[in-house]
C-alpha atoms as a PDB file:
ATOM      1  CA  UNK A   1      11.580 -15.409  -9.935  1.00  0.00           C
ATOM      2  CA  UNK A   2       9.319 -18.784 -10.339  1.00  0.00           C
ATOM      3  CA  UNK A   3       6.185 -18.274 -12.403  1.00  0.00           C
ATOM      4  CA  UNK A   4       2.926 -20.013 -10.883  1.00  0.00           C
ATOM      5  CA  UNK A   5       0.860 -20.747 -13.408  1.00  0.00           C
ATOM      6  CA  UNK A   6      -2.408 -23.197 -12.771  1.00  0.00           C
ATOM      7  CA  UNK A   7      -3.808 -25.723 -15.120  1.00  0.00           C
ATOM      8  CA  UNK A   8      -7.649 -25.255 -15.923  1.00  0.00           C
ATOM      9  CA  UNK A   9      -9.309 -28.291 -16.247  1.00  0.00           C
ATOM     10  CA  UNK A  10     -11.570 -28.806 -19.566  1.00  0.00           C
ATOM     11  CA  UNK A  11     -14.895 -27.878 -19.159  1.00  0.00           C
ATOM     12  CA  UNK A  12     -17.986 -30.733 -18.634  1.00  0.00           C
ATOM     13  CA  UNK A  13     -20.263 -30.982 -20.895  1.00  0.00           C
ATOM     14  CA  UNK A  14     -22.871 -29.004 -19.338  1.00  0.00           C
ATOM     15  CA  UNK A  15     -20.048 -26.180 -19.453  1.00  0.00           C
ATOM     16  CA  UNK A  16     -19.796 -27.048 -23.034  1.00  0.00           C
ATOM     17  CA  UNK A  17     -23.616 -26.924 -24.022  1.00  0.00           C
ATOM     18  CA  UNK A  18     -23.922 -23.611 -21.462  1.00  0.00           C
ATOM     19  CA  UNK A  19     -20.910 -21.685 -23.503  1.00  0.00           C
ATOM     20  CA  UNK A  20     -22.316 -22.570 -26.632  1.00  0.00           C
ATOM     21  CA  UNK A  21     -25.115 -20.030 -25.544  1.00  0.00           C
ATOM     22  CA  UNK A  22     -23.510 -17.213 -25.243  1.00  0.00           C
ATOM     23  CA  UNK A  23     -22.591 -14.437 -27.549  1.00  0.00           C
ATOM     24  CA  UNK A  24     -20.443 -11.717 -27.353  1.00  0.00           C
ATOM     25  CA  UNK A  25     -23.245  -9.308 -28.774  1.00  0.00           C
ATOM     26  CA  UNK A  26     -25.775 -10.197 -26.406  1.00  0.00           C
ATOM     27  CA  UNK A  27     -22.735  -9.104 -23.978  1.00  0.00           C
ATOM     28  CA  UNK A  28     -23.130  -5.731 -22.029  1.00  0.00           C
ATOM     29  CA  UNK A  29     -20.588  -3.812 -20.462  1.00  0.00           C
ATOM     30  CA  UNK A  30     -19.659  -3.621 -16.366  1.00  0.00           C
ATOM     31  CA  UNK A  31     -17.802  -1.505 -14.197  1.00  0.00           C
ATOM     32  CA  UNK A  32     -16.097  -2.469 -11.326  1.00  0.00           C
ATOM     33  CA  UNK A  33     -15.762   0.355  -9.506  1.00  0.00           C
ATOM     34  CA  UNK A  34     -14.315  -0.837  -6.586  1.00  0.00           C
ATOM     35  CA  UNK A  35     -11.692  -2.731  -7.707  1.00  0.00           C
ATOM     36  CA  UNK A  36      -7.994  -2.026  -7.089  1.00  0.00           C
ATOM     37  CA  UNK A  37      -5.094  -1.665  -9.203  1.00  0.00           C
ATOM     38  CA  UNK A  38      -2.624  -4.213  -8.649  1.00  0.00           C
ATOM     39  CA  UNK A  39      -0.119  -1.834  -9.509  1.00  0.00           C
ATOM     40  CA  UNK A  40       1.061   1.227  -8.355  1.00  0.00           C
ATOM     41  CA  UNK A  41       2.447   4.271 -10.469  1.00  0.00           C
ATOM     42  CA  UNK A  42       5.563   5.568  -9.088  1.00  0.00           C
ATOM     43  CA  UNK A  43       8.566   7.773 -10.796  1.00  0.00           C
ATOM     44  CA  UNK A  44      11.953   6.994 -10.358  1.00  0.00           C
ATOM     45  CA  UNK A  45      14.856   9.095 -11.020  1.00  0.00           C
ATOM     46  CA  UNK A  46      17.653   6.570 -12.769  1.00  0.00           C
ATOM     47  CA  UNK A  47      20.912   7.982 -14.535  1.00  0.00           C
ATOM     48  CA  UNK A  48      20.315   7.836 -18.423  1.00  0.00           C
ATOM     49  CA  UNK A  49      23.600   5.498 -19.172  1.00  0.00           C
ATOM     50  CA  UNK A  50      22.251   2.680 -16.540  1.00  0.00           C
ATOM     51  CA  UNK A  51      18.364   3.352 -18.309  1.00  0.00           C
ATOM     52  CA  UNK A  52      20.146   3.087 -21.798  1.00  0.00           C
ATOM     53  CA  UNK A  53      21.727  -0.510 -20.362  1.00  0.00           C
ATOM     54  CA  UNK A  54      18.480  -1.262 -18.974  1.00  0.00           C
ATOM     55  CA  UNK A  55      16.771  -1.459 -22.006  1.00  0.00           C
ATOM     56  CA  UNK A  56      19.357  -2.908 -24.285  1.00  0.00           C
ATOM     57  CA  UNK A  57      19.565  -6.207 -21.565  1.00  0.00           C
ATOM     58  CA  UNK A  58      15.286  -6.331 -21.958  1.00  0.00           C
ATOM     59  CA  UNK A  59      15.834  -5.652 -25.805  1.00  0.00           C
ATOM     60  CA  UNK A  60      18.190  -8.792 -25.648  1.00  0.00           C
ATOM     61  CA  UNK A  61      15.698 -10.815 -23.810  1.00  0.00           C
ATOM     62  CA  UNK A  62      12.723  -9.431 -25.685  1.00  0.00           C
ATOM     63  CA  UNK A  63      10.693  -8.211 -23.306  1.00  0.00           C
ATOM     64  CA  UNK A  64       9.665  -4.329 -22.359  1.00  0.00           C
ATOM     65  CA  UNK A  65      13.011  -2.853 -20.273  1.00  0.00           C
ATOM     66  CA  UNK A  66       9.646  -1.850 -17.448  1.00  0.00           C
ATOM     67  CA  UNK A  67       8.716  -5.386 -16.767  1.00  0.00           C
ATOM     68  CA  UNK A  68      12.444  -6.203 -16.979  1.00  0.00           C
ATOM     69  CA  UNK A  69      13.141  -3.605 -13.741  1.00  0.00           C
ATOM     70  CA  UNK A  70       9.975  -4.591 -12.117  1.00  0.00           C
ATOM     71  CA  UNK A  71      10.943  -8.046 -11.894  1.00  0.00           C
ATOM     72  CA  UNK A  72      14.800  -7.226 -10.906  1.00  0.00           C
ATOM     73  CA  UNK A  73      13.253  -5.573  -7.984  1.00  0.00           C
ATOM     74  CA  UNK A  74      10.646  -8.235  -7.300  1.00  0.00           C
ATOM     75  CA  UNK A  75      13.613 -10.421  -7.207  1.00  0.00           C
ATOM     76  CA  UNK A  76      16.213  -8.380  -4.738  1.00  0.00           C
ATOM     77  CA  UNK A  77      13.474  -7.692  -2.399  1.00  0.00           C
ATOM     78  CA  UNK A  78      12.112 -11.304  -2.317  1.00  0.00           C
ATOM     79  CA  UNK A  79      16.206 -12.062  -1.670  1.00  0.00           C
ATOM     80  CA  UNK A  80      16.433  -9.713   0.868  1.00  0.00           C
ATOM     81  CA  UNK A  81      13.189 -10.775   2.822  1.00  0.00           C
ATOM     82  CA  UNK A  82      14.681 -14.506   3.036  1.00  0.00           C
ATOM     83  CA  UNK A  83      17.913 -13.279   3.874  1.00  0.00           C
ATOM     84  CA  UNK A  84      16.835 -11.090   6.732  1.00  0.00           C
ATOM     85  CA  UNK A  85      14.035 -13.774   7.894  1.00  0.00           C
ATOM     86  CA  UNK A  86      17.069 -16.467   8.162  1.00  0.00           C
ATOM     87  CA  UNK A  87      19.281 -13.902   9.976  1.00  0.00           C
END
């Protein structure tokens, strides 16, 4: 799995002067209360010896063992979309 990450430019210096402005206690709070979760909480059943291997690889790599599943499966299904599309 390829991460896209985007360069910001620096800001101008009317950014500059126009950040210089602002301050965090002047700051008030929003809601967005239509906004979406990206994410979607599901449960999965998974045998406790493959969950126990699960978490030692993502121990290994340093990373939580969810993000380490979520991104195994965001990797087979990307794999099988290509597959199937060049079938």
């Amino acid at each position: 799995m390829q991460n896209k990450t985007q360069t910001m430019r620096p800001p101008t210096e009317a950014e500059e002067k126009e950040l210089a402005t602002i301050s965090p206690a002047k700051g008030e709070r929003v809601a967005f209360p239509n906004l979406k979760p990206t994410r979607e909480q599901i449960a999965l059943r998974i045998p406790v010896p493959v969950l126990d291997k699960v978490r030692r690889v993502a121990a290994r790599r340093g990373q939580p063992y969810q993000s380490l599943i979520n991104g195994w499966i965001a990797e087979r299904a990307e794999a099988e979309l290509s597959k199937n599309a060049a079938a």
